[in-house]
PDB file of N, CA and C in Angstrom:
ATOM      1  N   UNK A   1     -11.287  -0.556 -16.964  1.00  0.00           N
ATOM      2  CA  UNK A   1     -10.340  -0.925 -15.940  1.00  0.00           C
ATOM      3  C   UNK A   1      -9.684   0.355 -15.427  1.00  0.00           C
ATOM      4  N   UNK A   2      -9.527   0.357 -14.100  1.00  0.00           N
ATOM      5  CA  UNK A   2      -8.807   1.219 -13.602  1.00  0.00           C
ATOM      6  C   UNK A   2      -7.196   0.899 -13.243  1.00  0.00           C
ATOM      7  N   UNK A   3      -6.275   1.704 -13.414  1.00  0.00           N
ATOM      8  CA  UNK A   3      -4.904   1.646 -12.655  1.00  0.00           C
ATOM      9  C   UNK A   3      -4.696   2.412 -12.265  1.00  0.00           C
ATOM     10  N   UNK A   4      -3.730   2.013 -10.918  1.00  0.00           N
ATOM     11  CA  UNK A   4      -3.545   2.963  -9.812  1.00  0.00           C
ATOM     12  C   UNK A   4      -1.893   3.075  -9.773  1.00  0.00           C
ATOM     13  N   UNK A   5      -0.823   3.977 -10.111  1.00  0.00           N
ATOM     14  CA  UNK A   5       0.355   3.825  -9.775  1.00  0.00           C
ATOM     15  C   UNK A   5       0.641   4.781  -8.646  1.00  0.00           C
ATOM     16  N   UNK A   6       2.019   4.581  -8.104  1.00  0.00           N
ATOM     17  CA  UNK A   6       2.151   5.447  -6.893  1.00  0.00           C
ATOM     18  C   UNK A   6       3.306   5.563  -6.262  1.00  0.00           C
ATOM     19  N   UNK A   7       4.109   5.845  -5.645  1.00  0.00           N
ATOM     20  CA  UNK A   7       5.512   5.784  -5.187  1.00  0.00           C
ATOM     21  C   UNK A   7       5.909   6.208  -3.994  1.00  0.00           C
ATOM     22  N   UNK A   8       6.853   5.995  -3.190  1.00  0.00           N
ATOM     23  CA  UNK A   8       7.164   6.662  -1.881  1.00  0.00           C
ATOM     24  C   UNK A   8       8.405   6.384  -2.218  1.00  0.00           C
ATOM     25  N   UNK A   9       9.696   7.447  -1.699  1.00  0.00           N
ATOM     26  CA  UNK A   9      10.773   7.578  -0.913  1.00  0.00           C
ATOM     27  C   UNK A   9      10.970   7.582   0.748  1.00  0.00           C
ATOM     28  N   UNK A  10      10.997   6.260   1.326  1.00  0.00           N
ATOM     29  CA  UNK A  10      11.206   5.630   2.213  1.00  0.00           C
ATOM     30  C   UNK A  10      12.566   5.867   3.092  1.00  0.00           C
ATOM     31  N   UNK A  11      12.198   6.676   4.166  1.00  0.00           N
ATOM     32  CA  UNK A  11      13.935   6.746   5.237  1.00  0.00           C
ATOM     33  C   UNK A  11      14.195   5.813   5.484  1.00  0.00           C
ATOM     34  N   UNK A  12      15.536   5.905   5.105  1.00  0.00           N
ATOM     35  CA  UNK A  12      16.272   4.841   5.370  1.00  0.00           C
ATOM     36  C   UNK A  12      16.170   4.113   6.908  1.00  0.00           C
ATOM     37  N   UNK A  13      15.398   4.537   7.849  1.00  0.00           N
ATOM     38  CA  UNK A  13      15.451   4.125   9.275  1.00  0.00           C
ATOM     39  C   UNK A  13      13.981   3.350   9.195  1.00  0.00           C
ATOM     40  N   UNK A  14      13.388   3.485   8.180  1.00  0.00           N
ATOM     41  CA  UNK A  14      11.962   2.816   8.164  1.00  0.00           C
ATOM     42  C   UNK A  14      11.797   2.157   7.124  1.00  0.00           C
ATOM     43  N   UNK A  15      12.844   1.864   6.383  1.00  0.00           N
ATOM     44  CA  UNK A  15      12.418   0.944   4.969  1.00  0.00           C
ATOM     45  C   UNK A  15      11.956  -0.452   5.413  1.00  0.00           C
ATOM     46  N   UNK A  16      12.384  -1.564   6.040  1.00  0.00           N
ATOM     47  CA  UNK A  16      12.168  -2.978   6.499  1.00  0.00           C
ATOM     48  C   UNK A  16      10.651  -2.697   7.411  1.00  0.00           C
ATOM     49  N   UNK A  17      10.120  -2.028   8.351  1.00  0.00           N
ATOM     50  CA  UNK A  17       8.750  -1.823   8.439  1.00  0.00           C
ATOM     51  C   UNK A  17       7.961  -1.307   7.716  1.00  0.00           C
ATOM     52  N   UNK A  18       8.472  -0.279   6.516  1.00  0.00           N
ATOM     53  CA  UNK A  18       7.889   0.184   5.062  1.00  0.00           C
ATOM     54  C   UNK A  18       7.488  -1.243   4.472  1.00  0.00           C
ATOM     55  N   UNK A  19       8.454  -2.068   4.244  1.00  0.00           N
ATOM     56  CA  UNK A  19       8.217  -3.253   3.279  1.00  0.00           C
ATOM     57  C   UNK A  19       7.682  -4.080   3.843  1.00  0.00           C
ATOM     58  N   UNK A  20       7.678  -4.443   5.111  1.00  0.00           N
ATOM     59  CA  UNK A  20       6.106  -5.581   5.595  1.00  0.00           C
ATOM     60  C   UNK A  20       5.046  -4.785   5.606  1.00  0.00           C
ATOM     61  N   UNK A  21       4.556  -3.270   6.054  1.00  0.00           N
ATOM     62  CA  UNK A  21       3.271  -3.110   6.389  1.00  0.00           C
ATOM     63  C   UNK A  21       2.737  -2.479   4.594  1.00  0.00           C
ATOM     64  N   UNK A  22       3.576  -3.035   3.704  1.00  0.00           N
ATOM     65  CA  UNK A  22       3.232  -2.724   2.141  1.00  0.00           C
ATOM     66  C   UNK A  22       2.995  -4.367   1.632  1.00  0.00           C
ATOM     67  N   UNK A  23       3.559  -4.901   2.057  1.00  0.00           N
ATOM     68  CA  UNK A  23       3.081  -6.267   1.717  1.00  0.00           C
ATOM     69  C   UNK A  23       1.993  -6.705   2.642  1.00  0.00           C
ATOM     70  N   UNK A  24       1.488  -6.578   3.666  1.00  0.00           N
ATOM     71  CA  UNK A  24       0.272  -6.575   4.454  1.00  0.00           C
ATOM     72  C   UNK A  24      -0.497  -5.843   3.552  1.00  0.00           C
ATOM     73  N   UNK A  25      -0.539  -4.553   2.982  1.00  0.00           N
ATOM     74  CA  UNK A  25      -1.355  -4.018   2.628  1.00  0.00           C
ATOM     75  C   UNK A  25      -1.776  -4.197   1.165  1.00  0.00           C
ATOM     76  N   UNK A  26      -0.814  -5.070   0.255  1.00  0.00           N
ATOM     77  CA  UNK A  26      -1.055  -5.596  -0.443  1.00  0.00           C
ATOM     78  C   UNK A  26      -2.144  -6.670  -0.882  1.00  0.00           C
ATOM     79  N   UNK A  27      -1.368  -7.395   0.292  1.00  0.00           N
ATOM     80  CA  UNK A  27      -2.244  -9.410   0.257  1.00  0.00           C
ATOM     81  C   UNK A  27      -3.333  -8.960   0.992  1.00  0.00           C
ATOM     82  N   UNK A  28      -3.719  -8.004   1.421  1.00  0.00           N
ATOM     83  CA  UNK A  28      -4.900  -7.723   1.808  1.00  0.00           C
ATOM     84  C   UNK A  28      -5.613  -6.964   0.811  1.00  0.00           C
ATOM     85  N   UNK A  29      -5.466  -6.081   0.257  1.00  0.00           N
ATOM     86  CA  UNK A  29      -5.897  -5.331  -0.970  1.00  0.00           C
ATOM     87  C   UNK A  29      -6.077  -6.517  -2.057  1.00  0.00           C
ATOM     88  N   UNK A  30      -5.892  -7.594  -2.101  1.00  0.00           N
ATOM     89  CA  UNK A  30      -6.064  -8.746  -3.900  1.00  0.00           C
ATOM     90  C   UNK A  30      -7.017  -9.179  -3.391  1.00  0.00           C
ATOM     91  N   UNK A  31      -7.853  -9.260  -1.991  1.00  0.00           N
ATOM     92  CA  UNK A  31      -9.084 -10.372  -1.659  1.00  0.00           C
ATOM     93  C   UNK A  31     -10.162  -9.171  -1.430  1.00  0.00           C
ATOM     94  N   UNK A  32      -9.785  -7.967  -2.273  1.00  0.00           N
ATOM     95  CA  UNK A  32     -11.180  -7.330  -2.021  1.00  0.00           C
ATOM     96  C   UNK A  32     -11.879  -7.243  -2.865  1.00  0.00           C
ATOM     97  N   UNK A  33     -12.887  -6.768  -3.252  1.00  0.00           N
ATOM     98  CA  UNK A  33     -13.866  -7.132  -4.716  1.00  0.00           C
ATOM     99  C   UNK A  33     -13.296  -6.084  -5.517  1.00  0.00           C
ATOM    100  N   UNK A  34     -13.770  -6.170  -6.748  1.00  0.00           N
ATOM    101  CA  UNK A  34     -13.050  -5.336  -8.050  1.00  0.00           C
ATOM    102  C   UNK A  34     -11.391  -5.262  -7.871  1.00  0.00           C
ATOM    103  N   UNK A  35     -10.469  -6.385  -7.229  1.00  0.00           N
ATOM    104  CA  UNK A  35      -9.546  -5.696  -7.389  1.00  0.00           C
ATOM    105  C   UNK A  35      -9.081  -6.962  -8.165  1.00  0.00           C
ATOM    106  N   UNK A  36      -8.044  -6.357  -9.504  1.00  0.00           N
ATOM    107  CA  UNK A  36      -7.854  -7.681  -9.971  1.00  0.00           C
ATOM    108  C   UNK A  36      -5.931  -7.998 -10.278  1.00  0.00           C
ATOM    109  N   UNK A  37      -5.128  -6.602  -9.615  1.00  0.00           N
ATOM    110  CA  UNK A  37      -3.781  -7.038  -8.958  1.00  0.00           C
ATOM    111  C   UNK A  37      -3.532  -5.834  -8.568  1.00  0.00           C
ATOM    112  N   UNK A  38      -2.462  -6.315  -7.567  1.00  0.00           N
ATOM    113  CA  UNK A  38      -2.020  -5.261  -6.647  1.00  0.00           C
ATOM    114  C   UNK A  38      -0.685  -5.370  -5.861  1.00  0.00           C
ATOM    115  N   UNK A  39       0.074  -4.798  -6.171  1.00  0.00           N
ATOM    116  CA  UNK A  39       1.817  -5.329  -6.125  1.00  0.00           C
ATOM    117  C   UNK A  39       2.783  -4.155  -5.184  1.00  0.00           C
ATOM    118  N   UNK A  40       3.325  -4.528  -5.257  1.00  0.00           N
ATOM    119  CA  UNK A  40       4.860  -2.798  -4.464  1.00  0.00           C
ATOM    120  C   UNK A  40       6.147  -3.763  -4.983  1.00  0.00           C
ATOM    121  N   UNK A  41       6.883  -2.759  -5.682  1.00  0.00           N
ATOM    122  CA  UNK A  41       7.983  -3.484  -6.222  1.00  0.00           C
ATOM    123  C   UNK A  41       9.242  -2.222  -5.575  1.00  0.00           C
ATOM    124  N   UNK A  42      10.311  -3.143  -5.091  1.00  0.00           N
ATOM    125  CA  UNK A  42      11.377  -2.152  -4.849  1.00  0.00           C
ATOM    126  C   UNK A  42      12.327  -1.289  -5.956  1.00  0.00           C
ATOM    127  N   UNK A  43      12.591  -0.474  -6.279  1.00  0.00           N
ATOM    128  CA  UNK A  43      13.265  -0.053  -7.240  1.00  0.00           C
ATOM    129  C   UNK A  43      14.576   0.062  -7.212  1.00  0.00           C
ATOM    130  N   UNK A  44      15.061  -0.673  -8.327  1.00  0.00           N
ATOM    131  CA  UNK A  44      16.442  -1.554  -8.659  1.00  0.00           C
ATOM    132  C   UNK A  44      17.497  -0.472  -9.239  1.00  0.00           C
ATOM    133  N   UNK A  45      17.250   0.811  -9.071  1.00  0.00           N
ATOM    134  CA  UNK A  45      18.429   1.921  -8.935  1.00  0.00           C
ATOM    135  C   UNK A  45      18.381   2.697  -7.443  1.00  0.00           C
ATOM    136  N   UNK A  46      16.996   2.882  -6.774  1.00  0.00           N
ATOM    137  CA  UNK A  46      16.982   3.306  -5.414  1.00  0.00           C
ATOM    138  C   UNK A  46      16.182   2.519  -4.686  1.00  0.00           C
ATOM    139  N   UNK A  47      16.525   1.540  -3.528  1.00  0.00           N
ATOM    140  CA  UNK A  47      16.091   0.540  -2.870  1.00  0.00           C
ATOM    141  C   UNK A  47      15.238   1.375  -1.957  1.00  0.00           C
ATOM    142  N   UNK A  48      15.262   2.269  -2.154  1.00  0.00           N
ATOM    143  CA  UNK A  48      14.800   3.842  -0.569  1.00  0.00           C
ATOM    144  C   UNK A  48      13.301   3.823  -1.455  1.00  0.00           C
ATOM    145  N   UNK A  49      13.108   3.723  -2.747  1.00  0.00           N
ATOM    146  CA  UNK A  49      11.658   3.988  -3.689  1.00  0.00           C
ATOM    147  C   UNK A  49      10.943   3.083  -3.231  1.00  0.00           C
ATOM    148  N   UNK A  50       9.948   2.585  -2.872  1.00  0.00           N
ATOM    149  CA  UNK A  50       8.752   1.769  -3.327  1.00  0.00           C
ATOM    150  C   UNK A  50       7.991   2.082  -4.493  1.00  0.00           C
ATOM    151  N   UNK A  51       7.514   1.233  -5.347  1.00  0.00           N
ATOM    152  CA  UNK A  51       6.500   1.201  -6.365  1.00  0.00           C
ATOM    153  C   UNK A  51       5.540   0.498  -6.315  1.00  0.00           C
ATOM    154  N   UNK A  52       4.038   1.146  -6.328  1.00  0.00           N
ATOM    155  CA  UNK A  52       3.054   0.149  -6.337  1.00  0.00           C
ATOM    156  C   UNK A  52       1.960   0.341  -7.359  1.00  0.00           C
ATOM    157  N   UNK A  53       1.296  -0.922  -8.014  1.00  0.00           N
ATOM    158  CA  UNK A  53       1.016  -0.899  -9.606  1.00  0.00           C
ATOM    159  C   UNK A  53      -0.347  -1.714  -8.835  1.00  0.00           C
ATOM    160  N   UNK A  54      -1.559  -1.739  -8.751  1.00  0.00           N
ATOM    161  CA  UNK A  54      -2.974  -1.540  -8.976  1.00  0.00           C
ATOM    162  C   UNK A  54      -3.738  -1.783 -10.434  1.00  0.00           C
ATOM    163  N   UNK A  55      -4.599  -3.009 -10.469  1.00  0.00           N
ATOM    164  CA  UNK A  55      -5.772  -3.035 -11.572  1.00  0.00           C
ATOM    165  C   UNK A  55      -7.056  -3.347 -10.815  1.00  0.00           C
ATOM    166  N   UNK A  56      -8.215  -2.619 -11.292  1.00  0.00           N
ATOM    167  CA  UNK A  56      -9.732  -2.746 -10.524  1.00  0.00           C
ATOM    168  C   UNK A  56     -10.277  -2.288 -11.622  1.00  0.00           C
ATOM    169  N   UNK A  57     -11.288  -3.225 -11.412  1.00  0.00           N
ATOM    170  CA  UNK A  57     -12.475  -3.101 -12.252  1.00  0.00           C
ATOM    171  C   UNK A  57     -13.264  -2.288 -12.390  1.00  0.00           C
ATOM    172  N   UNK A  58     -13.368  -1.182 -11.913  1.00  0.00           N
ATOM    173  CA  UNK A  58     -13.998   0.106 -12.209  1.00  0.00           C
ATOM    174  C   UNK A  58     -13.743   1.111 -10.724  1.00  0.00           C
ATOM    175  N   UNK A  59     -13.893   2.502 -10.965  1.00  0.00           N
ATOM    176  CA  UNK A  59     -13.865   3.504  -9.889  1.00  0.00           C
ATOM    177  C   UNK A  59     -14.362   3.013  -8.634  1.00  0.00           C
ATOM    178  N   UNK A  60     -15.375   2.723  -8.859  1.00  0.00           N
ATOM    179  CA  UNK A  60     -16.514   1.836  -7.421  1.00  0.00           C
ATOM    180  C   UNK A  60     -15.794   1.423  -6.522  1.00  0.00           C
ATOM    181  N   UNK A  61     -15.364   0.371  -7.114  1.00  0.00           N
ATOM    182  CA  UNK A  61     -14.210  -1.159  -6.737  1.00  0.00           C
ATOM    183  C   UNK A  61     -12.858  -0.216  -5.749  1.00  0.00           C
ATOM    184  N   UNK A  62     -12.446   0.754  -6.542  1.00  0.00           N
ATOM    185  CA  UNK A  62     -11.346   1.646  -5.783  1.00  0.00           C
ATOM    186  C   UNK A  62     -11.702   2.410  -5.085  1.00  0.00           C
ATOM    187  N   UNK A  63     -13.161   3.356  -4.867  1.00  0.00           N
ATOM    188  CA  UNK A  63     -13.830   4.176  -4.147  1.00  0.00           C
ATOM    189  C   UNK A  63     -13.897   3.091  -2.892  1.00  0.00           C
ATOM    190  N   UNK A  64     -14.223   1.988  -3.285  1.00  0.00           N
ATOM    191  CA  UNK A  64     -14.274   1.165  -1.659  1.00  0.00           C
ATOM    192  C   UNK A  64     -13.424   0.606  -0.900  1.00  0.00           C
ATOM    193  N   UNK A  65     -12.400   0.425  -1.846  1.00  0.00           N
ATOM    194  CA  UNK A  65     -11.202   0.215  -1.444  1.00  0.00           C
ATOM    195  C   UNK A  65     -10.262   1.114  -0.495  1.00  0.00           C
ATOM    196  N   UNK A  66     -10.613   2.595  -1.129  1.00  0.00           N
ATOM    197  CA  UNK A  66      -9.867   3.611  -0.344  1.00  0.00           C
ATOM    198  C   UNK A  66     -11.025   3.976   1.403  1.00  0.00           C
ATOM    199  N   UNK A  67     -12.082   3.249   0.755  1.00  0.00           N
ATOM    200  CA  UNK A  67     -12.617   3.641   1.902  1.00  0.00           C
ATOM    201  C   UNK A  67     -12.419   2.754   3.382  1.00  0.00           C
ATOM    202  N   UNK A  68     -12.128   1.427   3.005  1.00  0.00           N
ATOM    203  CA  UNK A  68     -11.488   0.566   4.319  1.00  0.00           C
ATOM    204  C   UNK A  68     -10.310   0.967   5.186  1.00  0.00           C
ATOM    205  N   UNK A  69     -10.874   0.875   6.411  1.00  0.00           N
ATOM    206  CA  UNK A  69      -9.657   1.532   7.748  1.00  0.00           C
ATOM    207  C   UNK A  69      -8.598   1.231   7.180  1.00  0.00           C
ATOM    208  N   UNK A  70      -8.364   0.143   7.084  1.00  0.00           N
ATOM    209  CA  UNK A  70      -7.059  -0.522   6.812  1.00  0.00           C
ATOM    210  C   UNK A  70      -5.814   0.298   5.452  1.00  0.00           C
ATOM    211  N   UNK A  71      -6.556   0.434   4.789  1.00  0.00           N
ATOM    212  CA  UNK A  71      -6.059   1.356   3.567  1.00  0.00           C
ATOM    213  C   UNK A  71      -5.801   2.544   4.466  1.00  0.00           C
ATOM    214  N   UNK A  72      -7.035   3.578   4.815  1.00  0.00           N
ATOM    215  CA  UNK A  72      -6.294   4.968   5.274  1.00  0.00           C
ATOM    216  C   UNK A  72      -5.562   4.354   6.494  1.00  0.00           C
ATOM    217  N   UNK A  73      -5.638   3.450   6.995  1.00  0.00           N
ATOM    218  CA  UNK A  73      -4.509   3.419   7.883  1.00  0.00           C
ATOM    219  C   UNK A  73      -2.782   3.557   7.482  1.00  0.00           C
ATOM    220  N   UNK A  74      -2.774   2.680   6.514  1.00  0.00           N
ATOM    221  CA  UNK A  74      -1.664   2.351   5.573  1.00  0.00           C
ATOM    222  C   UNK A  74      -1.654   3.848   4.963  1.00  0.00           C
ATOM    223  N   UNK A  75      -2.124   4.754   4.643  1.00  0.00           N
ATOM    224  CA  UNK A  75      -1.657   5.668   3.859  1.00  0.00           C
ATOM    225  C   UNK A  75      -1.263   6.892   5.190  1.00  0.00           C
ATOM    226  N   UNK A  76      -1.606   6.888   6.295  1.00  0.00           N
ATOM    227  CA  UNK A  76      -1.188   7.134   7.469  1.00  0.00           C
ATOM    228  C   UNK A  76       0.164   6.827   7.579  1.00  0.00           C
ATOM    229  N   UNK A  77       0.314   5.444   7.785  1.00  0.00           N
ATOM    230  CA  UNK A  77       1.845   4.640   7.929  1.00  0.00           C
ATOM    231  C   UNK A  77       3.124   5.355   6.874  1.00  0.00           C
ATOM    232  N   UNK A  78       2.623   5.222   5.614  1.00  0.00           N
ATOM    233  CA  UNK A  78       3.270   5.546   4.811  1.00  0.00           C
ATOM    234  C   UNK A  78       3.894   6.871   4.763  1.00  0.00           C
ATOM    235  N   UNK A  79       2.861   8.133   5.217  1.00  0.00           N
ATOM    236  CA  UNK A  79       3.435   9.421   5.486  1.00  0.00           C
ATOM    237  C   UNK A  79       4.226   9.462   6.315  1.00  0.00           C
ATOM    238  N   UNK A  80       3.978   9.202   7.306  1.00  0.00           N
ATOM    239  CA  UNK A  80       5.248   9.032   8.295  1.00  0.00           C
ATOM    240  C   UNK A  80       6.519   8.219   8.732  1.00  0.00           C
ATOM    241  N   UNK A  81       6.350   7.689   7.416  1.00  0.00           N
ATOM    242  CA  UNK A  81       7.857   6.762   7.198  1.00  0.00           C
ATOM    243  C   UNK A  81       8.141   7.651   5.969  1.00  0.00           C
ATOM    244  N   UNK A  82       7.761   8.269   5.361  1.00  0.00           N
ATOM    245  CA  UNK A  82       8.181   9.381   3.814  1.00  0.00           C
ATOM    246  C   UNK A  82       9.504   9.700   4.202  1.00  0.00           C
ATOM    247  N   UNK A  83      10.093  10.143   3.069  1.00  0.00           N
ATOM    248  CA  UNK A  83      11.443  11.225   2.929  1.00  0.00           C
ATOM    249  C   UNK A  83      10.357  11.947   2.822  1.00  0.00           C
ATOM    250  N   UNK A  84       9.558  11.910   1.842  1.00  0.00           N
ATOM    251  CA  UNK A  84       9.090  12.958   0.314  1.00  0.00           C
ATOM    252  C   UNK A  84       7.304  12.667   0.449  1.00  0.00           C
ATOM    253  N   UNK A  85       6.734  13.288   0.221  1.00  0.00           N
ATOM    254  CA  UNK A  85       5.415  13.520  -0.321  1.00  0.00           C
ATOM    255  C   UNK A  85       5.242  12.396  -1.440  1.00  0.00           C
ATOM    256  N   UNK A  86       4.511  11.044  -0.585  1.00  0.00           N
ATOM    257  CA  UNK A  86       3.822   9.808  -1.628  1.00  0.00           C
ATOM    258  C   UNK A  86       3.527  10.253  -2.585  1.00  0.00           C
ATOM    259  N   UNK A  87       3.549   9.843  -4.085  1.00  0.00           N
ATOM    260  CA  UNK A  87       2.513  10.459  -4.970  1.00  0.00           C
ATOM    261  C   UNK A  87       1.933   9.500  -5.583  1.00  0.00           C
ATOM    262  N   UNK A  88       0.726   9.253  -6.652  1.00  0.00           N
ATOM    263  CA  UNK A  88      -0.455   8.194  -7.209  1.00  0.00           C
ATOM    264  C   UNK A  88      -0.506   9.255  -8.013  1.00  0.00           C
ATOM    265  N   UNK A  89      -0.870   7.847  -9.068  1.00  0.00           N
ATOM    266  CA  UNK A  89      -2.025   8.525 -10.575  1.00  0.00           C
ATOM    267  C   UNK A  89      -3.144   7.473 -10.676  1.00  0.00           C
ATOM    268  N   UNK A  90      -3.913   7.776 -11.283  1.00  0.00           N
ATOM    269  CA  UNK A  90      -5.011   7.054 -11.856  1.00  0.00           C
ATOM    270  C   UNK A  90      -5.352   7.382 -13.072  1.00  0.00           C
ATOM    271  N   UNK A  91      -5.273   5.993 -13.618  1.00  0.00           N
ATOM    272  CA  UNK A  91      -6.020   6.345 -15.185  1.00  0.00           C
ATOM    273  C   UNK A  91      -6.902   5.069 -15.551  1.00  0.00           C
ATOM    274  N   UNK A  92      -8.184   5.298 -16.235  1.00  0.00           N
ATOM    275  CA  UNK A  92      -8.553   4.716 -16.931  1.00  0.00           C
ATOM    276  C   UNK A  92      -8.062   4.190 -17.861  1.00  0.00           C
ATOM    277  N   UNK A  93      -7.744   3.126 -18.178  1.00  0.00           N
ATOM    278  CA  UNK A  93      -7.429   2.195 -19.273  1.00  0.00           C
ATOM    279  C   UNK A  93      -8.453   1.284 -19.899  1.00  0.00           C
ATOM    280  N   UNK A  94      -8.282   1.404 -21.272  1.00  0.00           N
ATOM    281  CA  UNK A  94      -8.882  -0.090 -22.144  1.00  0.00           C
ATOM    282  C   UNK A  94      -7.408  -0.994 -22.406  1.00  0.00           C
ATOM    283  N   UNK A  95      -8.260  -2.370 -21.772  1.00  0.00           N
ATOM    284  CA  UNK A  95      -6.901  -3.212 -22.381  1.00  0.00           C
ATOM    285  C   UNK A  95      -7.087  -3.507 -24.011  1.00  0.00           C
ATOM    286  N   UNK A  96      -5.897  -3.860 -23.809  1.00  0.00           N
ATOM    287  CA  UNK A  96      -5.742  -4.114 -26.037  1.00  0.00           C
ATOM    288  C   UNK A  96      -5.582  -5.715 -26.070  1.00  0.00           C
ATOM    289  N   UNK A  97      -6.260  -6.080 -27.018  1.00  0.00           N
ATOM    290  CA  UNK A  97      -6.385  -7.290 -27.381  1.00  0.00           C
ATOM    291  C   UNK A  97      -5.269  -7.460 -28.715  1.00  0.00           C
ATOM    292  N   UNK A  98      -4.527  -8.893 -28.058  1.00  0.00           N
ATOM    293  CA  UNK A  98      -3.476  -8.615 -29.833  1.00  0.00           C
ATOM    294  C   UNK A  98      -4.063 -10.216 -30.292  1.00  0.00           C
TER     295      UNK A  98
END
């Protein structure tokens, strides 16, 4: 499994079009193949943060993912609503069975 985390600091003059074209880009990102969730959560000490948390079923699944207009469009959008330089990680994970 792959996860994808990631964050933006959002101006304050663009947060409410930050937060629909992240939820567009969301509910559009869960109906693509290998993806198996995909969220943006506001952060409950700075409302200006977005957080977004990603699971896919392997590199592939996210290699194609990043490759749809719609995504680099959205990562377009996102720079230019920034305070700050977006940042992402990726890591491979095994889930744990309890």
């Amino acid at each position: 499994m792959i996860i994808v985390t990631g964050s933006i600091l959002v101006r304050s003059d663009s947060l409410e079009k930050m937060l629909a074209a992240s939820l567009e880009h969301v509910r559009r990102s869960r109906t693509e193949p290998g993806c198996l969730a995909h969220a943006v959560h506001q952060d409950a000490e700075n409302p200006l943060r977005l957080v977004f948390l990603e699971e896919w079923t392997d590199r592939a699944s996210l290699a194609a993912h990043f490759a749809v207009p719609a995504s680099r469009e959205f990562v377009k959008t996102i720079r230019e609503m920034a305070a700050e330089p977006p940042q992402m990680n990726i890591y491979d994970a095994t889930p744990v069975q309890f």
